[in-house]
Protein backbone atom coordinates (compact mmCIF):
# COMPACT_ATOMS: atom_id res chain seq x y z
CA UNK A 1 -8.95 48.94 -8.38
CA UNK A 2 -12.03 47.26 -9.25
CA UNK A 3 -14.37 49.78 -6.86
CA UNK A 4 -12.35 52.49 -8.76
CA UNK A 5 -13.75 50.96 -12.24
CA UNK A 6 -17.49 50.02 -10.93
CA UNK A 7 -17.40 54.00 -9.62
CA UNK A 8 -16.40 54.93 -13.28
CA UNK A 9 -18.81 52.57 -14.65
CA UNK A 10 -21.51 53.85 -12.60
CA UNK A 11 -20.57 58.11 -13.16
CA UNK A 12 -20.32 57.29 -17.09
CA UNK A 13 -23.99 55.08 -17.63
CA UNK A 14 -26.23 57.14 -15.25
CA UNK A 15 -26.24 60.47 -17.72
CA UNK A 16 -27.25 58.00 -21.14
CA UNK A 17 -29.60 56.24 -18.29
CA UNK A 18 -31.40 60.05 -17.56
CA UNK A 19 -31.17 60.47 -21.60
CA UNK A 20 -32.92 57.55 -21.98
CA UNK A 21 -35.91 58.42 -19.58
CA UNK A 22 -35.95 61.84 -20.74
CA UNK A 23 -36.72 61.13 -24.39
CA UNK A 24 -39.93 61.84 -26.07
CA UNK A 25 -43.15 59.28 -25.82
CA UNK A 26 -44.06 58.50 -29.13
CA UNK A 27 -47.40 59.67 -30.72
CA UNK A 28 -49.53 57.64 -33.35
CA UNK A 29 -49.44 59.87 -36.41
CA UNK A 30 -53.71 59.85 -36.51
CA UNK A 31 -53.85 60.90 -32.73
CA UNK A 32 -55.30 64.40 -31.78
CA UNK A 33 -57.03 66.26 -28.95
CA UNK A 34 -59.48 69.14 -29.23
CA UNK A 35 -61.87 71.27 -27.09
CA UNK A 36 -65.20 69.98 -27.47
CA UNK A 37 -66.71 73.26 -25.41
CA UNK A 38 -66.34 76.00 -25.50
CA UNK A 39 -66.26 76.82 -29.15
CA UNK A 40 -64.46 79.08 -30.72
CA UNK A 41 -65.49 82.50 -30.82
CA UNK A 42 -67.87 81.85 -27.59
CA UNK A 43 -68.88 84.80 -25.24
CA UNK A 44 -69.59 83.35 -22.20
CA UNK A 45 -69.80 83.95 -17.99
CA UNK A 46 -66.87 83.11 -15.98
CA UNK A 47 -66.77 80.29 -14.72
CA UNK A 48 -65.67 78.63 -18.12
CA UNK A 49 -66.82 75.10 -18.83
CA UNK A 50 -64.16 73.70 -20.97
CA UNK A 51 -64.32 69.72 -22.30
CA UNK A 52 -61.30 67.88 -23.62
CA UNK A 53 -62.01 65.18 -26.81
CA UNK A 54 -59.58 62.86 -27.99
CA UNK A 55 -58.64 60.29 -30.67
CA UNK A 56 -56.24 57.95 -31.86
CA UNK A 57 -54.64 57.92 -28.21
CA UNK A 58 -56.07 57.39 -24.60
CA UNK A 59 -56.40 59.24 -21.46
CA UNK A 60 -54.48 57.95 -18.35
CA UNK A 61 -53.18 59.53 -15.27
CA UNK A 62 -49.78 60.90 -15.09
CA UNK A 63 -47.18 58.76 -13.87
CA UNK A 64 -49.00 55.84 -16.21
CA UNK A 65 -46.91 53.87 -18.70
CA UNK A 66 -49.17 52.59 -21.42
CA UNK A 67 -48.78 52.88 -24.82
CA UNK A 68 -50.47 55.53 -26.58
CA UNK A 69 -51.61 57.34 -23.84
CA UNK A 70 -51.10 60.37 -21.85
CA UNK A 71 -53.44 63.00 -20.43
CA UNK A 72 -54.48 66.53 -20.53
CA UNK A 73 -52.99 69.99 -20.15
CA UNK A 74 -55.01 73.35 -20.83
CA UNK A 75 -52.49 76.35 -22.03
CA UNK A 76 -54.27 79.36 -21.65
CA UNK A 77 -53.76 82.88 -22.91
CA UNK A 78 -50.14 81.06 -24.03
CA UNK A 79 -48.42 78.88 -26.90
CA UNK A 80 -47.34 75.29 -27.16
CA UNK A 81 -43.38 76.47 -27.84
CA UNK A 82 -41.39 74.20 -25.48
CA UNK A 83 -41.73 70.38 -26.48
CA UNK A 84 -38.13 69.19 -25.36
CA UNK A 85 -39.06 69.22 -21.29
CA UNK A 86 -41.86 68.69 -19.29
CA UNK A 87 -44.71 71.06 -19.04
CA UNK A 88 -44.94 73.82 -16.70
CA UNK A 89 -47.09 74.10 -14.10
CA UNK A 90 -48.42 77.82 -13.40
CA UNK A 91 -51.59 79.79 -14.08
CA UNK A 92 -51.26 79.25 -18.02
CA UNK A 93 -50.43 75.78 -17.74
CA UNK A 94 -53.19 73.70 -16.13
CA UNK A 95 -52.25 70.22 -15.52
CA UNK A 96 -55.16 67.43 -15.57
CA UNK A 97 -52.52 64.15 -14.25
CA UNK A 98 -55.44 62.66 -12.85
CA UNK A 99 -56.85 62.29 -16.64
CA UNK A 100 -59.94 64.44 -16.17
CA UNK A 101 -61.85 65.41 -19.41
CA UNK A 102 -63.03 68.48 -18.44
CA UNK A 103 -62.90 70.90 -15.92
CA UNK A 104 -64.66 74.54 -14.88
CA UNK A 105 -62.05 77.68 -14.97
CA UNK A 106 -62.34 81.33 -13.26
CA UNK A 107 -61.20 83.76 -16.52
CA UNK A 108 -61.65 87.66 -15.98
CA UNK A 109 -63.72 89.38 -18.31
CA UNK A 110 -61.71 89.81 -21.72
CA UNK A 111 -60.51 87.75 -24.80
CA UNK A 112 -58.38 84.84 -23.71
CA UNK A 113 -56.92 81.98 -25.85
CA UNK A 114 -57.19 77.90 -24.57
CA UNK A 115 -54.86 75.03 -26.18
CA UNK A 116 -54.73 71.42 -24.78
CA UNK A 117 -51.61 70.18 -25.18
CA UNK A 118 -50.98 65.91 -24.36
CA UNK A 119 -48.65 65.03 -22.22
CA UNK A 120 -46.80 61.60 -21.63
CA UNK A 121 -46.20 59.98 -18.27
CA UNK A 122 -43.53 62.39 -16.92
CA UNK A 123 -45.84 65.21 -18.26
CA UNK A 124 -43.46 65.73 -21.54
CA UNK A 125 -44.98 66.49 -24.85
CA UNK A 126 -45.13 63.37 -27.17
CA UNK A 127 -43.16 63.28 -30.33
CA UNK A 128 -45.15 64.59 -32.61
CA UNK A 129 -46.44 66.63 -30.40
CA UNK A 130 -50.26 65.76 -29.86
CA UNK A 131 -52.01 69.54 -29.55
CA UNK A 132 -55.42 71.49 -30.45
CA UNK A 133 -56.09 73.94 -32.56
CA UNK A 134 -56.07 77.41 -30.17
CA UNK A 135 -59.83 78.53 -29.19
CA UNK A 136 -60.33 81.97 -28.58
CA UNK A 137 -62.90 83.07 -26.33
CA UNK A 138 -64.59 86.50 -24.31
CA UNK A 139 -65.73 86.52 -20.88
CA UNK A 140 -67.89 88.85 -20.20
């Protein structure tokens, strides 16, 4: 009998324990990020230089639980939509867990849009979400 209630005890806590981990990091209200370079507007040569600033939070590698922090991820030729679950991780959504501030991108010639978007430890978007302002650039 008492397995039979530790078993129940233990099926009815672990979903309001994954709740719990799953919930949104909270964000300062003055923090921001923004792309420093390249500007927007820019013509420019692939390979792209692109550098991430940041205030009122601070950069730390994924996996890292501190307070106001969180690090880098460059949405390109996409939209922020999606703030309830982690970030994806494809071609249009560059992770930077190791909390790099910039990085060099290969972009074919064209008009292409780049958003950094903050994520927390487990790579989910803090609450508010901490985003740029969309850049729009051509490769030539």
């Amino acid at each position: 009998m008492r397995t039979a209630i530790v078993a129940a005890f233990v099926v009815l806590a672990c979903p309001l324990v994954a709740l719990a981990d799953s919930a949104r990091t909270p964000a300062p209200p003055n923090a921001k990020v923004f792309i420093i370079e390249p500007k927007d507007g820019a013509t420019l040569l692939s390979p792209v230089a692109v550098k991430f600033g940041i205030e009122g939070m601070e950069i730390a590698p994924a996996g890292t639980d501190t307070p106001n922090s969180g690090h880098h991820h460059l949405l390109i030729d996409t939209e922020a939509s999606d703030f309830s679950s982690a970030i994806s991780m494809d071609e249009t959504h560059v992770h930077y867990g190791k909390g790099q501030t910039e990085a060099t991108i290969e972009l074919k010639p064209g008009k292409h849009t780049l958003q950094l978007l903050l994520g927390d430890k487990n790579h989910i978007p803090h609450e508010p979400p901490v985003k740029s302002e969309v850049v729009t650039i051509t490769v030539k």
